[in-house]
Protein backbone atom coordinates (compact mmCIF):
# COMPACT_ATOMS: atom_id res chain seq x y z
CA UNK A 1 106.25 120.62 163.71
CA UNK A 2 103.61 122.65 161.51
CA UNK A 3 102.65 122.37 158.24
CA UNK A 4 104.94 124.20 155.84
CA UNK A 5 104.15 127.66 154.95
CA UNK A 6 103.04 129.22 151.95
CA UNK A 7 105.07 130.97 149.29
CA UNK A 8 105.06 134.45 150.67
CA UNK A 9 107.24 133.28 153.99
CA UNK A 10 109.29 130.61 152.09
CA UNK A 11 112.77 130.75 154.05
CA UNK A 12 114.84 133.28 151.60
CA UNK A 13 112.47 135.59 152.28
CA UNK A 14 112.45 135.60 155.37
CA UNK A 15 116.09 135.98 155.96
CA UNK A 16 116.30 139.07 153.21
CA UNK A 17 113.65 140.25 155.79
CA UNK A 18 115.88 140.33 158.73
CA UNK A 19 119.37 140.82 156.76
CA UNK A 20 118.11 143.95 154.76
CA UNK A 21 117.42 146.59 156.93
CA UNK A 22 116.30 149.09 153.92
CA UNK A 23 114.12 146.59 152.39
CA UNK A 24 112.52 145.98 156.02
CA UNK A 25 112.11 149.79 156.42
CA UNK A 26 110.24 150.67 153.31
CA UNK A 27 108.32 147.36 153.69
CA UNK A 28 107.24 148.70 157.05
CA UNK A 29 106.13 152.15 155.23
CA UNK A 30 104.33 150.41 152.80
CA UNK A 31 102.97 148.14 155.08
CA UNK A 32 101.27 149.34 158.72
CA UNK A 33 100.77 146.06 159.92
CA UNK A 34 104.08 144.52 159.41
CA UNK A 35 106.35 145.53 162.72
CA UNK A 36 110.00 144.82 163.60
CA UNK A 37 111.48 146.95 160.80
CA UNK A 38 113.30 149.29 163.08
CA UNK A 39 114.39 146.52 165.33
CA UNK A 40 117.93 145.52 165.97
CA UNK A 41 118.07 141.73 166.79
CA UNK A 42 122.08 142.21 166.51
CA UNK A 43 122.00 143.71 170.12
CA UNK A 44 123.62 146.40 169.72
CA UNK A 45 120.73 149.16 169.68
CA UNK A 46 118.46 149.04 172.56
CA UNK A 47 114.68 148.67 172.72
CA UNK A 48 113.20 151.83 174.25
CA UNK A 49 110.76 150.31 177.32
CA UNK A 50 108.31 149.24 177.45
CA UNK A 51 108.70 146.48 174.48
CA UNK A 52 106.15 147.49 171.84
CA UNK A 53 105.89 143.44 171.13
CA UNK A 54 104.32 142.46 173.72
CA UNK A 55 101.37 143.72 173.06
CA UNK A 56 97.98 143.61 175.78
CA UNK A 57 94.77 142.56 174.29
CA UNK A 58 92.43 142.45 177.38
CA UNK A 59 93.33 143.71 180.79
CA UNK A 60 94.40 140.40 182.94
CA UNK A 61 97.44 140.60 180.53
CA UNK A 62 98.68 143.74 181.78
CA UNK A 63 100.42 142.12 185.11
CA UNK A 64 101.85 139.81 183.27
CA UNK A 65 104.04 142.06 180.98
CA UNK A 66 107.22 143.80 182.38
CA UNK A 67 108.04 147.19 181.32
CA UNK A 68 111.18 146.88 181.52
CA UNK A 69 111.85 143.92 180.10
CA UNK A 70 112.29 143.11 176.17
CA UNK A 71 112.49 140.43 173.77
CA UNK A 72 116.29 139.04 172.88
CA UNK A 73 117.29 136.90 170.39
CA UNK A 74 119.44 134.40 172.02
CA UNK A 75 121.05 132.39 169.38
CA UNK A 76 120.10 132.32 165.39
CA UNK A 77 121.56 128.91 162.76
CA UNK A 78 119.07 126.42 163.44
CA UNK A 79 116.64 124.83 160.29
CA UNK A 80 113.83 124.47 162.13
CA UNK A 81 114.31 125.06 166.00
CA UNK A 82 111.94 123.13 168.53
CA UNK A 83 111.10 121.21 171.37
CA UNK A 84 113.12 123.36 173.94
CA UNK A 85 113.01 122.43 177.56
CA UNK A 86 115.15 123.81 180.57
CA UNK A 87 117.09 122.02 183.34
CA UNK A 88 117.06 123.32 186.40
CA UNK A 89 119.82 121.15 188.12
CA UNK A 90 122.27 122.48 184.45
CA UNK A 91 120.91 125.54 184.27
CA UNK A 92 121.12 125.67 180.76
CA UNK A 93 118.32 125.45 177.75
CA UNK A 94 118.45 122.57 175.84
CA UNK A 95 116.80 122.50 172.36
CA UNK A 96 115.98 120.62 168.87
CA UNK A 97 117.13 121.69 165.56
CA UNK A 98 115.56 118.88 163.53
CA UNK A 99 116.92 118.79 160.14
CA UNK A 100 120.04 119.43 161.45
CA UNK A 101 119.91 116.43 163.76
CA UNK A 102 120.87 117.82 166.54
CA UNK A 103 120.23 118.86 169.77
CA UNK A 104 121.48 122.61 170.92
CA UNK A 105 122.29 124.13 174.84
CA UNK A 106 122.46 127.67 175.60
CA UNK A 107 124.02 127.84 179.02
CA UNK A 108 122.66 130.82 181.31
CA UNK A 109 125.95 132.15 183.23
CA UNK A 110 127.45 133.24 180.09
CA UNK A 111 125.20 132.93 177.17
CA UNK A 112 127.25 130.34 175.52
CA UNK A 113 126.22 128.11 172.85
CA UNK A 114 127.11 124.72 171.85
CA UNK A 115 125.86 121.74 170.42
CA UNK A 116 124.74 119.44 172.76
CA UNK A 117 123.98 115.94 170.96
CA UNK A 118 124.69 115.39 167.53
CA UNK A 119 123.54 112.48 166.00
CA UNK A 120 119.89 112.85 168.24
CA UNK A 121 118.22 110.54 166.08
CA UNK A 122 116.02 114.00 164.33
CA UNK A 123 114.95 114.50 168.26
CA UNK A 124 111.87 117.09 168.54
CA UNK A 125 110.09 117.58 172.11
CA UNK A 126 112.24 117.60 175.19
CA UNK A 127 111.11 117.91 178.74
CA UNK A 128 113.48 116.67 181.92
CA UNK A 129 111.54 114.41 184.14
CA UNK A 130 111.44 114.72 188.29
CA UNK A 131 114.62 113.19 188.43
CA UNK A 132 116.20 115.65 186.29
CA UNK A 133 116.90 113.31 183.30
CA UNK A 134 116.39 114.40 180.02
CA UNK A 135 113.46 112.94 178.01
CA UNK A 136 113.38 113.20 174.12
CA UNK A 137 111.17 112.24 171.43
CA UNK A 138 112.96 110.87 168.16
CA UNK A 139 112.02 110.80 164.77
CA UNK A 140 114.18 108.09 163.64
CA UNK A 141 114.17 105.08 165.83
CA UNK A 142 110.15 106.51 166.31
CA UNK A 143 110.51 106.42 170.22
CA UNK A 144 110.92 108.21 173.32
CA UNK A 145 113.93 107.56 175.23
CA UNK A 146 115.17 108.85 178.42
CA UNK A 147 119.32 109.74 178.75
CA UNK A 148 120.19 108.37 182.38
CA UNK A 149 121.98 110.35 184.49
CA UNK A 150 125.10 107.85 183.84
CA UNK A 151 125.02 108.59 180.24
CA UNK A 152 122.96 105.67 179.35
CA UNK A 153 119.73 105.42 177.13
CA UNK A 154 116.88 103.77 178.04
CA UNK A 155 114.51 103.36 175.28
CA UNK A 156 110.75 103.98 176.83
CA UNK A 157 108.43 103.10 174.02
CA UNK A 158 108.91 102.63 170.01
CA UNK A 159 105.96 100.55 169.01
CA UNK A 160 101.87 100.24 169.93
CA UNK A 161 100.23 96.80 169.69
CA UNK A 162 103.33 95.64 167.93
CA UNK A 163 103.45 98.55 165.25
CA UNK A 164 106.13 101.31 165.12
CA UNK A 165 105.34 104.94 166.55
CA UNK A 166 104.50 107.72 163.21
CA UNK A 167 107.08 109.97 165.24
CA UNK A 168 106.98 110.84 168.67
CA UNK A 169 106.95 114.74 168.74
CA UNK A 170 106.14 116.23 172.42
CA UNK A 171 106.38 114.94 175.66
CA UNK A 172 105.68 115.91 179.40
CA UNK A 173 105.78 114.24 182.62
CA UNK A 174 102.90 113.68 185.24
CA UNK A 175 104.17 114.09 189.17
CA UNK A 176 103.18 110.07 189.20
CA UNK A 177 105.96 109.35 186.78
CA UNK A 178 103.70 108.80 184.07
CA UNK A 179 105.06 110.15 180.60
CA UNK A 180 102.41 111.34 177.66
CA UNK A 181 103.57 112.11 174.09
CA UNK A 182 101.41 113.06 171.14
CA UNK A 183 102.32 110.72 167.76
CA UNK A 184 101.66 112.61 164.91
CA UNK A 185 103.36 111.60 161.37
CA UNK A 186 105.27 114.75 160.65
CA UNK A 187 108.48 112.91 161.36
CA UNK A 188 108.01 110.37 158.54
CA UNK A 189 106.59 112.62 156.30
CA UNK A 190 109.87 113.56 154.04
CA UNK A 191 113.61 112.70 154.54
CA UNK A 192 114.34 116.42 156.34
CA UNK A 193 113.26 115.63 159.31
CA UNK A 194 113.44 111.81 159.92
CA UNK A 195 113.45 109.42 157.79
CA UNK A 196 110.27 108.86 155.44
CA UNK A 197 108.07 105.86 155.86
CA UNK A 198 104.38 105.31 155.73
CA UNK A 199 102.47 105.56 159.16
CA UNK A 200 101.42 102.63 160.32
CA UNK A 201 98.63 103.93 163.19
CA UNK A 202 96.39 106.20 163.70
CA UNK A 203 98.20 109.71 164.56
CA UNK A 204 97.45 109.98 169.15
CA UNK A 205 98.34 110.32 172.86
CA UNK A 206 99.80 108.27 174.75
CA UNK A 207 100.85 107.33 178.35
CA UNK A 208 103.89 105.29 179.05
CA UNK A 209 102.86 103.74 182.86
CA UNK A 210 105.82 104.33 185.00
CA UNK A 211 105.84 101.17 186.70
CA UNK A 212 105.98 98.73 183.91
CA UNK A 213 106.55 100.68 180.68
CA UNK A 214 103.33 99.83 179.48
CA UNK A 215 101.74 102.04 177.06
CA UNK A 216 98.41 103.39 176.69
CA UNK A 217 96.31 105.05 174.32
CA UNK A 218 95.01 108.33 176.04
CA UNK A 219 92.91 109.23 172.57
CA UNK A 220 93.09 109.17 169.39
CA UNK A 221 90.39 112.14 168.54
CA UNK A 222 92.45 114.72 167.29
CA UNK A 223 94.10 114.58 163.42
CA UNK A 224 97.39 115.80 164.36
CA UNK A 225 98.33 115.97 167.74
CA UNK A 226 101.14 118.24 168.75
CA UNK A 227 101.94 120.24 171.78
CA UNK A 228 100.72 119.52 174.82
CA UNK A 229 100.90 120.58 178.45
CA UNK A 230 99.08 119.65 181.77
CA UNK A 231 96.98 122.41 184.02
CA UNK A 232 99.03 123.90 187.04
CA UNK A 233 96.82 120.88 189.25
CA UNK A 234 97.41 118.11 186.38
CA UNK A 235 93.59 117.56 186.22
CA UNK A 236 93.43 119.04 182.56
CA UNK A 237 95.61 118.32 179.65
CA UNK A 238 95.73 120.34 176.72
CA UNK A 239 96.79 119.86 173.07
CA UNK A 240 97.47 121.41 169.76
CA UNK A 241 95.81 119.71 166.98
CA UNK A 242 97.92 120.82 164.26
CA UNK A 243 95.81 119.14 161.03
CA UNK A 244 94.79 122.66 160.62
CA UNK A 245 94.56 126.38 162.53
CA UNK A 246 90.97 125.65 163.06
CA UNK A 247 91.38 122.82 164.89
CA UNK A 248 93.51 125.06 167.49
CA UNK A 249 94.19 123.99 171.05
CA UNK A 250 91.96 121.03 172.84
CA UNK A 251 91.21 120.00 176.85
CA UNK A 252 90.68 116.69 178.31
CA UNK A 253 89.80 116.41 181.81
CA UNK A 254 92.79 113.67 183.32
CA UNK A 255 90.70 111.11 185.23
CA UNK A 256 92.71 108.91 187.70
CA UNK A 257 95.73 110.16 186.82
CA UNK A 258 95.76 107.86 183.72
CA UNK A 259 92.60 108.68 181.86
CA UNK A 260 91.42 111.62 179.72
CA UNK A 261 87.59 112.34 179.51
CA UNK A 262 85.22 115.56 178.09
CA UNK A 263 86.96 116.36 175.00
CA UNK A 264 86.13 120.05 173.60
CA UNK A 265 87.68 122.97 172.00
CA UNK A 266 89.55 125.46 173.94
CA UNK A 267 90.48 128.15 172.43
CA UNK A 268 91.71 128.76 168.40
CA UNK A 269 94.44 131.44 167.99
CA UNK A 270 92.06 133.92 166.05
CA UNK A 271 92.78 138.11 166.09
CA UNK A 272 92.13 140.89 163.36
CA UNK A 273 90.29 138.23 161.04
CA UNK A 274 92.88 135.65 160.69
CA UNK A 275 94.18 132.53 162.26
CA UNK A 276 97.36 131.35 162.93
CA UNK A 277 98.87 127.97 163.91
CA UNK A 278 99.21 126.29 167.23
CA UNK A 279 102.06 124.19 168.05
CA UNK A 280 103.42 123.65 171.39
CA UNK A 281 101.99 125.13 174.17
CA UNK A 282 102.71 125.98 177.99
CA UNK A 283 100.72 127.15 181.07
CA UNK A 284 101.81 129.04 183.74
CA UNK A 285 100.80 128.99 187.55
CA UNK A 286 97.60 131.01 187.34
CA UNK A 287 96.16 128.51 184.43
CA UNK A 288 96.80 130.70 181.65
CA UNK A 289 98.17 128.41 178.51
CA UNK A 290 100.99 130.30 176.35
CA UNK A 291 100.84 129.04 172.92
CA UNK A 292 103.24 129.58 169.88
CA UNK A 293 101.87 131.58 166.97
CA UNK A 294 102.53 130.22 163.57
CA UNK A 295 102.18 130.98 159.40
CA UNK A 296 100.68 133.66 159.41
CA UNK A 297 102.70 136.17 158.88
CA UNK A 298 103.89 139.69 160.14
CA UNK A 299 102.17 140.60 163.20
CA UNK A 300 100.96 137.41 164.09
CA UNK A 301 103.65 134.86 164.67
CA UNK A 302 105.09 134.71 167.92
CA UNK A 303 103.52 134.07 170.86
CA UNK A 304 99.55 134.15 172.23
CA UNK A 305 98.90 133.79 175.23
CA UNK A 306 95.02 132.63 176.73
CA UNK A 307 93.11 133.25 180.06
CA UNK A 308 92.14 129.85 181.42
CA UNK A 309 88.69 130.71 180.17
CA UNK A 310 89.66 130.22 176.38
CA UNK A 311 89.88 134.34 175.80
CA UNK A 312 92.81 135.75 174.10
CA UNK A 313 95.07 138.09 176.47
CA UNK A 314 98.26 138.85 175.31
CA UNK A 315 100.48 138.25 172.31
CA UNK A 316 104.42 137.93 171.84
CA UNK A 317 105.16 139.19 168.00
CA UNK A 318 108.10 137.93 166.85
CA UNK A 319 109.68 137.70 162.78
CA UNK A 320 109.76 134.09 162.63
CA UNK A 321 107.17 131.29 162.72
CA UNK A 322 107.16 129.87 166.44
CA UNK A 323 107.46 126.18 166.48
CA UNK A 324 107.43 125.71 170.16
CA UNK A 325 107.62 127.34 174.09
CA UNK A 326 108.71 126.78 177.54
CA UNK A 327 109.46 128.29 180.84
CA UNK A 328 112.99 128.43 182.27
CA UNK A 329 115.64 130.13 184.04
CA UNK A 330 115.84 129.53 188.08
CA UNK A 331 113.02 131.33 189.28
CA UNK A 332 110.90 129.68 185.98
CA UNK A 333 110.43 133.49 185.03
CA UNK A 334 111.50 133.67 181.65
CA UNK A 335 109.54 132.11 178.80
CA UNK A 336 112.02 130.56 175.89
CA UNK A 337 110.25 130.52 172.26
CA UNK A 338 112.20 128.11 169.24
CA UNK A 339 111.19 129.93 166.29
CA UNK A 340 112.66 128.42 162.90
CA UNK A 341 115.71 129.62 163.05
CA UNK A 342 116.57 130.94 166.20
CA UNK A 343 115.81 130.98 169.92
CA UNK A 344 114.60 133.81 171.47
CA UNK A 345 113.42 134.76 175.59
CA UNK A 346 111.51 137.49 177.73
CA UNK A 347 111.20 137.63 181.08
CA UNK A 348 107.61 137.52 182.12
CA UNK A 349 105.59 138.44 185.47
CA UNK A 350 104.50 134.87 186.00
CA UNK A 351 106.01 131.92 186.22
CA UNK A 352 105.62 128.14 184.44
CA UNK A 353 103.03 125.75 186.32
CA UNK A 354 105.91 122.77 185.38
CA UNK A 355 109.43 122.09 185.60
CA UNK A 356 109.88 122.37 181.85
């Protein structure tokens, strides 16, 4: 989750935006910089190739982008879409929409759309674990839990030192069967998404040991961490700090598997003069790190995507603010984006460094 937006993108807006297409069009004349005012996200009017929203900003982008491949909007109803993660063994995208409390699958044969789990306890991140078993972070209950592959739930942490979790909010899995989840308090913040409350520790990472449940701080450095997502060789982690878009996107080096070490800035999501928000964030098998774009506006939210040297590459514009990313489909080809209210997908020329 980000911080919530100012005025100017308040949610009416936003939908008059995509609803009106007159208003859209003379905003667009008035406006140069604003962009997807002649853009039909109903379907029925093609994009002519290649996609002028995916846009190249230094040359090792270029393979990455396919020509003839364009952005669709999958499914739009969500409040605030997030945490979406795909199973390979289902073949189907399973996602968060928070306020909602519930959790959302778009199945790939057909397209179809149903929801999934309803009460999910305000679930946010969701990865699937090596086993193919869903993992979730909840807001109320302030825990990660696992759904076994019989249906049951096994509850994998709620509580630090003997004090209650803020509100788990992402989650990935380590090839040791180690899980890590960042704790920040956006989940107890207000009654929309969870249940309010007053944090009780400081906002962190954490490792739940596979063995014996234990959990371990990782750090607690950051204000707000958010996304996060390991290096294609799982000896770096990243993170979104999301206290602020200045703070941007941090890297650890992962020490024995269990330990993170060298903590520095790695990149802040910074073009044309302005910044926009990082939340959750993915790499893909060459080491670049595909992070959502968020509240700033026309032009900006979406998508950026970074070289594994920090540099800014490529960008995915989309008209709402991104909340979160991953890499799907069966060939792990096709990058899935939960943006506010809706759930959108390109196919890319790379693939995801994970399994979700």
């Amino acid at each position: 989750m980000n911080p919530p937006p100012p005025p100017s993108t308040s949610l009416p807006d936003r939908r008059r935006f995509l609803a009106t297409t007159v208003t859209a069009a003379v905003g667009a004349a008035l406006a140069p910089a604003a962009w997807g005012a002649d853009r039909d996200w109903s379907g029925q009017n093609p994009v002519r190739y290649p996609d002028p929203d995916i846009v190249v900003l230094d040359p090792r982008f270029t393979k990455y982008k396919i020509n003839n491949a364009a952005i669709e909007r999958l499914y739009t109803g969500c409040r605030w879409a997030e945490g979406p993660a795909w199973s390979g063994e289902g073949r189907y995208l399973l996602w968060s929409d928070i306020p909602n409390d519930r959790q959302m699958r778009w199945i790939e044969d057909d397209g179809h759309v149903s929801v999934f789990r309803n009460p999910s306890n305000y679930s946010n991140g969701n990865t699937f674990d090596f086993q193919g078993r869903q993992v979730s972070c909840e807001h109320t209950g302030r825990r990660v839990v696992r759904y076994e592959l019989d249906g049951s739930v096994t509850v994998l942490a709620d509580q630090f030192q003997g004090k209650p979790f803020n509100s788990p909010n992402d989650v990935v899995v380590h090839p040791d069967g180690g899980i890590w989840f960042t704790d920040p308090a956006y989940g107890i913040m207000g009654n929309y998404e969870g249940s309010k409350a007053e944090p009780q520790i400081k906002e962190a990472v954490y490792r739940i040991d596979p063995a014996t449940r234990q959990v371990a701080l990782a750090t607690d450095a950051l204000k707000k961490p958010n996304g996060l997502c390991f290096s294609p060789d799982y000896k770096k982690l990243y993170v979104a700090d999301t206290d602020s878009p200045a703070e941007g996107i941090r890297v650890f080096d992962v020490v024995d598997k269990t330990k993170l070490t060298n903590h520095k800035q790695f990149a802040t999501l910074a073009l044309n003069g302005k910044v926009a928000g990082s939340d959750g964030i993915r790499c893909d098998v060459d080491g670049n790190v595909w992070s959502s774009a968020a509240w700033t506006g026309d032009g900006f939210d979406g998508v950026m995507v970074f070289a594994p040297d920090g540099v800014l590459i490529g960008q995915i514009k989309l008209p709402e603010t991104c909340a979160n990313i991953c890499f799907g489909g069966p060939k792990r080809n096709r990058l899935f984006m939960a943006c506010s209210q809706s759930l959108y997908a390109v196919y890319v020329n790379t693939q995801g460094a994970h399994i979700s």
